[in-house]
PDB file of N, CA and C in Angstrom:
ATOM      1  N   UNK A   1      38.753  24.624  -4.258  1.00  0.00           N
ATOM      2  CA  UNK A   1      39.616  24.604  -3.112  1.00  0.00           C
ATOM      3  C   UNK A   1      40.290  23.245  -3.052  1.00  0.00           C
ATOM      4  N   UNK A   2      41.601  23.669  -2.947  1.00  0.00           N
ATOM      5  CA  UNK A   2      42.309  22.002  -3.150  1.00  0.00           C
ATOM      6  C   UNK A   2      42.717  21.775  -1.544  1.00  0.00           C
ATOM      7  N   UNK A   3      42.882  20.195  -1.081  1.00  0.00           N
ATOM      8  CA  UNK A   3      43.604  20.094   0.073  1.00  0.00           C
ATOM      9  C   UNK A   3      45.660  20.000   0.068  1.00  0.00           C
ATOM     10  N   UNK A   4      45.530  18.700   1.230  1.00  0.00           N
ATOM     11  CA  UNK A   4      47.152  18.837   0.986  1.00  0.00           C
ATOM     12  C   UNK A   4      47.272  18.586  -0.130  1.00  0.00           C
ATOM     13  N   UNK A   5      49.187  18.083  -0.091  1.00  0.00           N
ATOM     14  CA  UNK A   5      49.666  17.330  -0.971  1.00  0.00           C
ATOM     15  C   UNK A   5      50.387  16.527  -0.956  1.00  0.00           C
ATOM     16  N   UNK A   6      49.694  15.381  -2.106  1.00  0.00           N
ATOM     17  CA  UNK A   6      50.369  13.752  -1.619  1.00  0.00           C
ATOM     18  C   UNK A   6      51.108  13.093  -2.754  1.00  0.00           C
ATOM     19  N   UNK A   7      52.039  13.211  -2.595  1.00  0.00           N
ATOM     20  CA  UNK A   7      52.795  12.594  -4.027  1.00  0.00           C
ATOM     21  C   UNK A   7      52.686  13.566  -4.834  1.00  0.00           C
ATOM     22  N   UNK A   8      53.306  14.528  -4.857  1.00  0.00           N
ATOM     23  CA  UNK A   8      53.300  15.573  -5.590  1.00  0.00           C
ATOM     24  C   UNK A   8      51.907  16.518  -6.132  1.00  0.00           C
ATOM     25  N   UNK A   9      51.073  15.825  -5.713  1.00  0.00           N
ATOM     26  CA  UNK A   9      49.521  16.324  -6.623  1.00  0.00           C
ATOM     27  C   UNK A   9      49.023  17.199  -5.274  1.00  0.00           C
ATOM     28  N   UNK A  10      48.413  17.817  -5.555  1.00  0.00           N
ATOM     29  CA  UNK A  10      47.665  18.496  -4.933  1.00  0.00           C
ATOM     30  C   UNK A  10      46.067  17.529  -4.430  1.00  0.00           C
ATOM     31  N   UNK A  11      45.067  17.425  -3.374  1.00  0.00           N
ATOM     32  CA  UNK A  11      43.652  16.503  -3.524  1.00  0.00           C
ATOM     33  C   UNK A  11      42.620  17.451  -3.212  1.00  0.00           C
ATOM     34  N   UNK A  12      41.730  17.109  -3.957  1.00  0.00           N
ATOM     35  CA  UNK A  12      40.539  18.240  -3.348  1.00  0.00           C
ATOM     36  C   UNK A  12      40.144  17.841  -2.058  1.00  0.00           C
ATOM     37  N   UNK A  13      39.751  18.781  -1.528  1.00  0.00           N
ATOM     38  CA  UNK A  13      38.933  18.624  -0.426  1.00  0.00           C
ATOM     39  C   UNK A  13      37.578  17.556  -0.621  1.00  0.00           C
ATOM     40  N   UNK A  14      37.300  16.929   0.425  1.00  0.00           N
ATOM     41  CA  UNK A  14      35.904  16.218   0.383  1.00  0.00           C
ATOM     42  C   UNK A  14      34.553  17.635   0.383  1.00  0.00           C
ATOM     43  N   UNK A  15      33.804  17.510  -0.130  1.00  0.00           N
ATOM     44  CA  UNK A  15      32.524  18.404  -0.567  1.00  0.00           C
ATOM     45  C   UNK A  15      32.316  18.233   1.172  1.00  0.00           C
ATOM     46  N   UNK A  16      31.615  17.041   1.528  1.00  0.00           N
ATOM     47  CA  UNK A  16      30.762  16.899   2.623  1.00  0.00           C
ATOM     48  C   UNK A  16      31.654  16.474   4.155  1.00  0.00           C
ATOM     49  N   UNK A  17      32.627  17.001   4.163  1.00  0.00           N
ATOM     50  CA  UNK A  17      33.462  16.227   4.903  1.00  0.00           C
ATOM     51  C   UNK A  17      32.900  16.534   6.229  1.00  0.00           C
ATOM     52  N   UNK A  18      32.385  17.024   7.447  1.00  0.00           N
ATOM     53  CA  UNK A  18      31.680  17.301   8.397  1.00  0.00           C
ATOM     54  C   UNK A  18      30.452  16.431   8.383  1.00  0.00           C
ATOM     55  N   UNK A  19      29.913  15.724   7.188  1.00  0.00           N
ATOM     56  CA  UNK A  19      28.649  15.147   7.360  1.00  0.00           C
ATOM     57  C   UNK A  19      28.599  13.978   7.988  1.00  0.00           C
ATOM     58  N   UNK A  20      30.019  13.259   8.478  1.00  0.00           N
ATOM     59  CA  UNK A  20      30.453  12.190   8.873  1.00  0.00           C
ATOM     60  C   UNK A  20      29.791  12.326  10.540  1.00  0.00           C
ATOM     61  N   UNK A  21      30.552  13.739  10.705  1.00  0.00           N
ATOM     62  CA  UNK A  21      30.312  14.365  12.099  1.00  0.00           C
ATOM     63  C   UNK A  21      28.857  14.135  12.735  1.00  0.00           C
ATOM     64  N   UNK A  22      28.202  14.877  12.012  1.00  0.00           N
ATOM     65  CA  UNK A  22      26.770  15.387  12.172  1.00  0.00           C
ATOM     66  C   UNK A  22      25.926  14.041  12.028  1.00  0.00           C
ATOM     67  N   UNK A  23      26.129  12.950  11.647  1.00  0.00           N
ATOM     68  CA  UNK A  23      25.067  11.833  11.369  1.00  0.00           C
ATOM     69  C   UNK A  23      24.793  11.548  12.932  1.00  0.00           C
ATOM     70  N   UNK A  24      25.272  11.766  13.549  1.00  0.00           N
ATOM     71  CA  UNK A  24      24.828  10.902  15.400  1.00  0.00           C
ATOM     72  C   UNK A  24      23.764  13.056  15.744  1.00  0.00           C
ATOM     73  N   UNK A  25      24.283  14.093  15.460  1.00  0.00           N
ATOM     74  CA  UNK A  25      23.340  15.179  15.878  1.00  0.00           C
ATOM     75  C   UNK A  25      22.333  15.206  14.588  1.00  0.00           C
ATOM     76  N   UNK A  26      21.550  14.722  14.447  1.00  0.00           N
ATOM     77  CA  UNK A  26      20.589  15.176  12.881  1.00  0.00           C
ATOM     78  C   UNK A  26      20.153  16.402  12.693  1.00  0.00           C
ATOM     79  N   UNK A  27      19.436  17.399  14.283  1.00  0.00           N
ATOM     80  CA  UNK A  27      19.322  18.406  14.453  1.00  0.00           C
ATOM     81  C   UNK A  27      20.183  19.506  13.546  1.00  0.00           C
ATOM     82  N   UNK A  28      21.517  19.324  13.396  1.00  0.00           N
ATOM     83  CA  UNK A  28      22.300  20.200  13.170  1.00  0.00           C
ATOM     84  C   UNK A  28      22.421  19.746  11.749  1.00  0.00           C
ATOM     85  N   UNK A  29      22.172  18.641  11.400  1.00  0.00           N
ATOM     86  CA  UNK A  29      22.290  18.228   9.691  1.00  0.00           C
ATOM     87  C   UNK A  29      21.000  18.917   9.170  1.00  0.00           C
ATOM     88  N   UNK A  30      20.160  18.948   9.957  1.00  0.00           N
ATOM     89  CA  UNK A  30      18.713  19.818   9.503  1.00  0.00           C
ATOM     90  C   UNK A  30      19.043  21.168   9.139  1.00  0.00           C
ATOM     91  N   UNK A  31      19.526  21.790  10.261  1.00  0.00           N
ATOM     92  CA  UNK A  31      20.027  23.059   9.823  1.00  0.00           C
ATOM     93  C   UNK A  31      20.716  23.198   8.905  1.00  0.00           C
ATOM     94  N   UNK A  32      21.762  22.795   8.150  1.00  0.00           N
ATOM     95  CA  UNK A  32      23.117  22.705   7.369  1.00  0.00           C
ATOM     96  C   UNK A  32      22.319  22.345   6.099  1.00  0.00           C
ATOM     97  N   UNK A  33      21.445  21.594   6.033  1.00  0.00           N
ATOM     98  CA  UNK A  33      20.217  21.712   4.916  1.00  0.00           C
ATOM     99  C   UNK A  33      19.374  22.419   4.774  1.00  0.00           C
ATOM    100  N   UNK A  34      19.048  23.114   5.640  1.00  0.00           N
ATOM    101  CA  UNK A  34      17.873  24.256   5.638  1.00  0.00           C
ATOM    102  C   UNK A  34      18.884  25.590   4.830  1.00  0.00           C
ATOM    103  N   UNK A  35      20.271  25.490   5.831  1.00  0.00           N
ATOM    104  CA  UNK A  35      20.812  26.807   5.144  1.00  0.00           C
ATOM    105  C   UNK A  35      21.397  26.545   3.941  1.00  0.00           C
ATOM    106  N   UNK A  36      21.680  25.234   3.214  1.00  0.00           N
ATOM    107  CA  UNK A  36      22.048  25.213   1.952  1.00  0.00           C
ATOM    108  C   UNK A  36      20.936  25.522   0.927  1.00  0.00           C
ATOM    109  N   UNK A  37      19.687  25.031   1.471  1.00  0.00           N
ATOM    110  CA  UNK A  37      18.746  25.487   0.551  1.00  0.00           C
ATOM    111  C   UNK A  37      18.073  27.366   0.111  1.00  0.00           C
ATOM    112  N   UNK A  38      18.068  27.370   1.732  1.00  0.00           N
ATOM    113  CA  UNK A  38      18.555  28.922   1.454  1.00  0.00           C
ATOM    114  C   UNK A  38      19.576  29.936   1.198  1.00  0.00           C
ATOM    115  N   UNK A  39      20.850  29.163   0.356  1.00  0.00           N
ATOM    116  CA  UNK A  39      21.763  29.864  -0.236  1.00  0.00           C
ATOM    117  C   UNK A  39      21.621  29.916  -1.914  1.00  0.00           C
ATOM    118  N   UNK A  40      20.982  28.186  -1.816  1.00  0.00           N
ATOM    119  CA  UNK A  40      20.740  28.293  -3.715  1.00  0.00           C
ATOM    120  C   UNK A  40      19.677  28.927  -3.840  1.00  0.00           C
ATOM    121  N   UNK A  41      18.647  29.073  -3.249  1.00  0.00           N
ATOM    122  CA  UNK A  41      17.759  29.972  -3.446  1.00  0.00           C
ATOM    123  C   UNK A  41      18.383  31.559  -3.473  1.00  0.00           C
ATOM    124  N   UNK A  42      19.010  31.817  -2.632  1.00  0.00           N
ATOM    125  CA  UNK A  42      19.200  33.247  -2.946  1.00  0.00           C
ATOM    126  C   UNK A  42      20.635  33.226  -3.877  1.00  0.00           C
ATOM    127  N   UNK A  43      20.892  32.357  -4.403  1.00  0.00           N
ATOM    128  CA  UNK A  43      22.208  32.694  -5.562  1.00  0.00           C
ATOM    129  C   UNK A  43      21.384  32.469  -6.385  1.00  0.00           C
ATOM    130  N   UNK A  44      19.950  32.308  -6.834  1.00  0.00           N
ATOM    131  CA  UNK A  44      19.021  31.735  -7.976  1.00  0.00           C
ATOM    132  C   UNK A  44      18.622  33.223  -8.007  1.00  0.00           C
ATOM    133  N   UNK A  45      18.015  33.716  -7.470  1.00  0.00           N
ATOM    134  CA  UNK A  45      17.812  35.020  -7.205  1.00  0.00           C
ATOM    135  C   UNK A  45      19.066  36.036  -8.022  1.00  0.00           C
ATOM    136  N   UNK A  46      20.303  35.854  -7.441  1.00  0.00           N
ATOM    137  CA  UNK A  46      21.033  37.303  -7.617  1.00  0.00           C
ATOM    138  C   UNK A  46      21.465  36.622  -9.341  1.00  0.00           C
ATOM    139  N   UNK A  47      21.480  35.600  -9.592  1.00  0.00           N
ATOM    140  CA  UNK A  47      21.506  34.903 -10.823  1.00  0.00           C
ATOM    141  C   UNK A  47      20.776  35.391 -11.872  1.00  0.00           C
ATOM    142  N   UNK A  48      19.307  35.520 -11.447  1.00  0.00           N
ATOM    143  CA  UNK A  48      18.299  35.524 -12.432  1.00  0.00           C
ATOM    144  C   UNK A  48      18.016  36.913 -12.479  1.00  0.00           C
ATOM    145  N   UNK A  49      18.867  37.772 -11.457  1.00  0.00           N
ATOM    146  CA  UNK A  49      19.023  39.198 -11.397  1.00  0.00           C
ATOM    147  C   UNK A  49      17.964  40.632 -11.411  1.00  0.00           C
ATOM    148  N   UNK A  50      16.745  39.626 -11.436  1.00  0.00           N
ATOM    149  CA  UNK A  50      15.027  40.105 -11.144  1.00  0.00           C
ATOM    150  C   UNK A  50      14.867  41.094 -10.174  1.00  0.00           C
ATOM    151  N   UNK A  51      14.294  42.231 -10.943  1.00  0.00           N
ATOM    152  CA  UNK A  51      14.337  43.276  -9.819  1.00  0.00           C
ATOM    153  C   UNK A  51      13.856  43.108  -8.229  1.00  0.00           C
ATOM    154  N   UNK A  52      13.959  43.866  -7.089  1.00  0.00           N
ATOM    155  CA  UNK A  52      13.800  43.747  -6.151  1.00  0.00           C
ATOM    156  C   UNK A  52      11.975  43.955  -6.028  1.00  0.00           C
ATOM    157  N   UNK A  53      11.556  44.573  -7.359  1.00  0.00           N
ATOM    158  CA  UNK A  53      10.314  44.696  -6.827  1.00  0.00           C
ATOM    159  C   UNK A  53       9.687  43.695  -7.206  1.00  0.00           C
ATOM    160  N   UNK A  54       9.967  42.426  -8.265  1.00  0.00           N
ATOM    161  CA  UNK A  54       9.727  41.383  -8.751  1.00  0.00           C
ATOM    162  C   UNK A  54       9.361  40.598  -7.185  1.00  0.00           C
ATOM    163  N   UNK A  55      10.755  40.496  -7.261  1.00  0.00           N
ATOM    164  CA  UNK A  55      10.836  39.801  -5.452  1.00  0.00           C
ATOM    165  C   UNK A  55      10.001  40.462  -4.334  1.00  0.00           C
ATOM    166  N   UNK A  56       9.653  41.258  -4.506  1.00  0.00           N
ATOM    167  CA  UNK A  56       8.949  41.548  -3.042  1.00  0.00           C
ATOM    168  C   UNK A  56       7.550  41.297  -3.517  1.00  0.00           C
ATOM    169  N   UNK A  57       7.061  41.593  -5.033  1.00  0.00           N
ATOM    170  CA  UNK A  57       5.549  41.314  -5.332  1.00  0.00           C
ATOM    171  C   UNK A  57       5.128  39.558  -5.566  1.00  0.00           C
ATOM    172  N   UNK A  58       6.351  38.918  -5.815  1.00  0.00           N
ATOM    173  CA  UNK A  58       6.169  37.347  -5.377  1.00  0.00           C
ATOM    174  C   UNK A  58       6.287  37.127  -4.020  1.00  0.00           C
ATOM    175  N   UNK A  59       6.883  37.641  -3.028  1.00  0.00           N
ATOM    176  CA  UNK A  59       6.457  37.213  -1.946  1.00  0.00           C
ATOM    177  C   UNK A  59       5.700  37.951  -1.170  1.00  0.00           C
ATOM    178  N   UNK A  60       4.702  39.150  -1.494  1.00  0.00           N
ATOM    179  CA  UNK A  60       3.896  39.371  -0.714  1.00  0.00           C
ATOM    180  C   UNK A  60       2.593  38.214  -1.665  1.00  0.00           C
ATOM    181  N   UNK A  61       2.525  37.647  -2.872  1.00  0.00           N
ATOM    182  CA  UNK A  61       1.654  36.762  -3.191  1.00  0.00           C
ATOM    183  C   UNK A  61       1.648  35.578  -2.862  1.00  0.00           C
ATOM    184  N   UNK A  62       3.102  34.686  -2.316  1.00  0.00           N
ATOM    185  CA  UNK A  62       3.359  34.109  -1.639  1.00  0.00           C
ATOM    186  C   UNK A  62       2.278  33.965  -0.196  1.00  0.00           C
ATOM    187  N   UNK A  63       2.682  35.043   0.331  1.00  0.00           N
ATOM    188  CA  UNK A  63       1.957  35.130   1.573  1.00  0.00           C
ATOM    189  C   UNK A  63       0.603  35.189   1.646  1.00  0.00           C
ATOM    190  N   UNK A  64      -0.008  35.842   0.521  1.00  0.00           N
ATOM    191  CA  UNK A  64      -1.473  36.053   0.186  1.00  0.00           C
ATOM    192  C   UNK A  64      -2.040  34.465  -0.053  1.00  0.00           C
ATOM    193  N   UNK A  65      -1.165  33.979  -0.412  1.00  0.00           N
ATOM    194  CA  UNK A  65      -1.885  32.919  -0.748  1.00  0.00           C
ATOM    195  C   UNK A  65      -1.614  31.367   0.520  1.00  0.00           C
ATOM    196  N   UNK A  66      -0.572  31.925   1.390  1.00  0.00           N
ATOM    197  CA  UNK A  66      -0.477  31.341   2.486  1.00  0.00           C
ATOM    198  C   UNK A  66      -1.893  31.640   3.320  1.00  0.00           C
ATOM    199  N   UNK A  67      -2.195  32.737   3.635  1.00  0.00           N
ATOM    200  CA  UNK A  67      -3.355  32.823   4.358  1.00  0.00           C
ATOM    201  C   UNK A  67      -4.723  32.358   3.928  1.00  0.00           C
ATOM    202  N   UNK A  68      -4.879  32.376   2.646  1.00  0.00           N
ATOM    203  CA  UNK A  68      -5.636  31.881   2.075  1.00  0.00           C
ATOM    204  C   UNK A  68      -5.840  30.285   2.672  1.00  0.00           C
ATOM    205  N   UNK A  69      -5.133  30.323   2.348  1.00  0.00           N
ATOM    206  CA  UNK A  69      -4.746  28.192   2.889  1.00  0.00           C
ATOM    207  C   UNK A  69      -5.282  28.041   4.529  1.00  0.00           C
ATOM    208  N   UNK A  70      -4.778  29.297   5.117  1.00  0.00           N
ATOM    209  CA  UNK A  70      -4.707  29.287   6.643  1.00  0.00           C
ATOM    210  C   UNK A  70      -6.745  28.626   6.767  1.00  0.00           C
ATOM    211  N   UNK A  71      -6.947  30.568   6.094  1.00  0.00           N
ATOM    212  CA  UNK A  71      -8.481  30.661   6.430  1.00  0.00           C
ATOM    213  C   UNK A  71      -9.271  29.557   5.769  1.00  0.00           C
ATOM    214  N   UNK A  72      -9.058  28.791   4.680  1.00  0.00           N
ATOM    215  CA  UNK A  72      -9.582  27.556   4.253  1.00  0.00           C
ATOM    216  C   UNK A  72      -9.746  26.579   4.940  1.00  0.00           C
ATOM    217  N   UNK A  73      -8.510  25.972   5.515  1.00  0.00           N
ATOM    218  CA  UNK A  73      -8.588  25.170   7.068  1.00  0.00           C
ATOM    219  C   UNK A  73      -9.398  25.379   8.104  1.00  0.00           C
ATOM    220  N   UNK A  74      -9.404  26.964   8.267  1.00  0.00           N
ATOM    221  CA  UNK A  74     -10.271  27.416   9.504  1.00  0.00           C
ATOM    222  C   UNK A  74     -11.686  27.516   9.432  1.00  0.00           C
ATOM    223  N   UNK A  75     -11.580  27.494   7.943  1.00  0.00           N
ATOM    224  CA  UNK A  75     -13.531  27.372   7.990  1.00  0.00           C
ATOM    225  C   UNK A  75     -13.774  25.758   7.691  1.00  0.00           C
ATOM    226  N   UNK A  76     -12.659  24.716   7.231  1.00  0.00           N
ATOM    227  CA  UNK A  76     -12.929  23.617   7.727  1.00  0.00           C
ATOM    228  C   UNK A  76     -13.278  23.125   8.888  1.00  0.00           C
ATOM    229  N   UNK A  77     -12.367  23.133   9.587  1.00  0.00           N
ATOM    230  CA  UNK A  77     -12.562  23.067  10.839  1.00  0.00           C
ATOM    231  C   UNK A  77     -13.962  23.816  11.894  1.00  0.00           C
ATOM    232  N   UNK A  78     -14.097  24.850  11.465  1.00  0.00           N
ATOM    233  CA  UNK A  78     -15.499  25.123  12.035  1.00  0.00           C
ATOM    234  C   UNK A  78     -16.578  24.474  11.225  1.00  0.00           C
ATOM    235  N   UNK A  79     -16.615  24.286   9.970  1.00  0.00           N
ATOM    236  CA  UNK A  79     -18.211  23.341   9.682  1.00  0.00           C
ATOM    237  C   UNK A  79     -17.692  22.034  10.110  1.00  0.00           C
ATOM    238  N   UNK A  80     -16.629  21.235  10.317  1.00  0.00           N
ATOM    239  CA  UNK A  80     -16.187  20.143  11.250  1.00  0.00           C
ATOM    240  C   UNK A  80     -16.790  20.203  12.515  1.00  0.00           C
ATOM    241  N   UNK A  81     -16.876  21.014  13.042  1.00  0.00           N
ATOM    242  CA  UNK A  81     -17.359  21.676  14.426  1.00  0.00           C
ATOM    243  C   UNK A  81     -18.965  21.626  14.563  1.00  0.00           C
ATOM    244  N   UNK A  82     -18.832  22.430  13.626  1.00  0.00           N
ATOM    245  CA  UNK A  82     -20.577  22.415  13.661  1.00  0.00           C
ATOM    246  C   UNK A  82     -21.337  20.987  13.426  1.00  0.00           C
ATOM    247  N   UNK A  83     -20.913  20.267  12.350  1.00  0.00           N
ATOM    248  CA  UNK A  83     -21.781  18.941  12.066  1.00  0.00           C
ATOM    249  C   UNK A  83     -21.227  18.145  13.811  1.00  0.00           C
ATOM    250  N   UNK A  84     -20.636  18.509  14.131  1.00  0.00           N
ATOM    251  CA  UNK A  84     -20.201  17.842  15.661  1.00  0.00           C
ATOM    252  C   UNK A  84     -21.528  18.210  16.339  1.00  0.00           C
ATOM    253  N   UNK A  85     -21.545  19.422  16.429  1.00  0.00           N
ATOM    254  CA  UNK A  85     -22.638  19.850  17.610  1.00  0.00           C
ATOM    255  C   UNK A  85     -24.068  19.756  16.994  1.00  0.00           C
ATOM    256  N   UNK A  86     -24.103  19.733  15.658  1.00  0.00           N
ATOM    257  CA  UNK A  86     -25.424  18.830  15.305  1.00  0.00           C
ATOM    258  C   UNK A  86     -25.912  17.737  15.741  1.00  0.00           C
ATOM    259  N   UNK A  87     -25.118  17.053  15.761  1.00  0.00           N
ATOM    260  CA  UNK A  87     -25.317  15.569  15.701  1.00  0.00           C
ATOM    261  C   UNK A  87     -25.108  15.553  17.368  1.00  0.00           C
ATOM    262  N   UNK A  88     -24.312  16.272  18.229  1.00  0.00           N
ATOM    263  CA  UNK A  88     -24.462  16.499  19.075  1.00  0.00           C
ATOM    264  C   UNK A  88     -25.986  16.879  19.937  1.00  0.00           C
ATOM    265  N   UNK A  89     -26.375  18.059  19.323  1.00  0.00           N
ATOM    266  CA  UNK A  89     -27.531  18.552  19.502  1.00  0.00           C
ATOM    267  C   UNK A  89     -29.036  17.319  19.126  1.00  0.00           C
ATOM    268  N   UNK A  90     -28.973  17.119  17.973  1.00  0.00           N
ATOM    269  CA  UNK A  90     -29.914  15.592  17.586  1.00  0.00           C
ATOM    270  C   UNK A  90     -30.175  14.777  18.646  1.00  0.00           C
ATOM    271  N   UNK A  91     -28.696  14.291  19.056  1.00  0.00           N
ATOM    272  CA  UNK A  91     -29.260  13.116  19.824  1.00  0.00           C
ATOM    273  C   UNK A  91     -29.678  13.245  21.167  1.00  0.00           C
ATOM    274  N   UNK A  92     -29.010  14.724  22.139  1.00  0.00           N
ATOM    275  CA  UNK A  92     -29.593  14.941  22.972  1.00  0.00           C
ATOM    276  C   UNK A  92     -31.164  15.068  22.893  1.00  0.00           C
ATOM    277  N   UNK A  93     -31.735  15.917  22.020  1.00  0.00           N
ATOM    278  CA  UNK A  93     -33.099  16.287  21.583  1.00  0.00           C
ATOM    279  C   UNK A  93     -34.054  14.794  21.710  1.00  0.00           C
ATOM    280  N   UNK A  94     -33.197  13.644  20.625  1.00  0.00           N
ATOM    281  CA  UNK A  94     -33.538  12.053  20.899  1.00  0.00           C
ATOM    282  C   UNK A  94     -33.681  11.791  22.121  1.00  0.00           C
ATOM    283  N   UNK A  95     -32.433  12.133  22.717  1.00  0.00           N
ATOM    284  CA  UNK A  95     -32.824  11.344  24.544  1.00  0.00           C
ATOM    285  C   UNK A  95     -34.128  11.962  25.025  1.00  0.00           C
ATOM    286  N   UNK A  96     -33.968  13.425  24.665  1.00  0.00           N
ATOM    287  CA  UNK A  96     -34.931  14.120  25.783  1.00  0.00           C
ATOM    288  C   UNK A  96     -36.619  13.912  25.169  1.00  0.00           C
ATOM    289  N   UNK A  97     -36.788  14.111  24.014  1.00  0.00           N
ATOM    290  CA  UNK A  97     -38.167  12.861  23.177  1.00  0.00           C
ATOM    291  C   UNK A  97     -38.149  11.721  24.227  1.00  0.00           C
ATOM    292  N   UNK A  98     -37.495  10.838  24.343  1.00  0.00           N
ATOM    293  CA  UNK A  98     -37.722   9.488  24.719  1.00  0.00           C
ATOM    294  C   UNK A  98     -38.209   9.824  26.485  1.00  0.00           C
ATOM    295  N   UNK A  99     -37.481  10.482  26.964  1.00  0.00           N
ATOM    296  CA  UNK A  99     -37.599  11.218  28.358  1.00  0.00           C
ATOM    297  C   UNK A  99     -39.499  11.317  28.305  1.00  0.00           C
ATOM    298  N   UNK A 100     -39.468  12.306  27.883  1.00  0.00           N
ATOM    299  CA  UNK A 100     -41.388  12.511  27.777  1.00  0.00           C
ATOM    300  C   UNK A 100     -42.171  11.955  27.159  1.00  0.00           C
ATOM    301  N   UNK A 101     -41.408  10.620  26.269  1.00  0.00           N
ATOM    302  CA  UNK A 101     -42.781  10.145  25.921  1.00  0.00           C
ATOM    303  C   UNK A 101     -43.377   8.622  26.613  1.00  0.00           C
TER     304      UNK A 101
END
């Protein structure tokens, strides 16, 4: 895509010319990057021309393996929990020893 013309030539357009704009909203430069990344991704896609069932069995493994991650955390976090209320539990038990003896 070319712009005007200056001295007989034709000039391209600037690639990023709005990015001038957007540096004081970042919010909206976030977006404008989020959706560029999700355009080369899906022109990588119609590119590499991989059936649709390719694509849907990578991203239901995608996801399989997102939850995976989820429930890994979550049983962190509960033996996190638990050595809490151990050590929790211990030292009350300590006070209450010292209590009766």
């Amino acid at each position: 895509m070319e712009g005007p013309v200056e001295d007989g030539k034709k000039q391209p357009f600037p690639r990023h010319r709005n990015s001038e704009k957007n540096k004081d909203r970042p919010e909206k430069l976030d977006y404008k990057t989020a959706a560029d990344k999700l355009t080369r991704c899906l022109r990588d896609i119609v590119s590499t021309s991989v059936s649709a069932d390719t694509i849907r069995q990578a991203l239901i493994l995608q996801e399989k393996l997102r939850q995976r991650r989820r429930v890994k955390i979550m049983q962190k976090n509960l033996h996190d929990q638990e050595k809490v209320i151990n050590v929790m539990t211990n030292e009350h038990r300590g006070i209450k020893e010292k209590q009766f003896t």
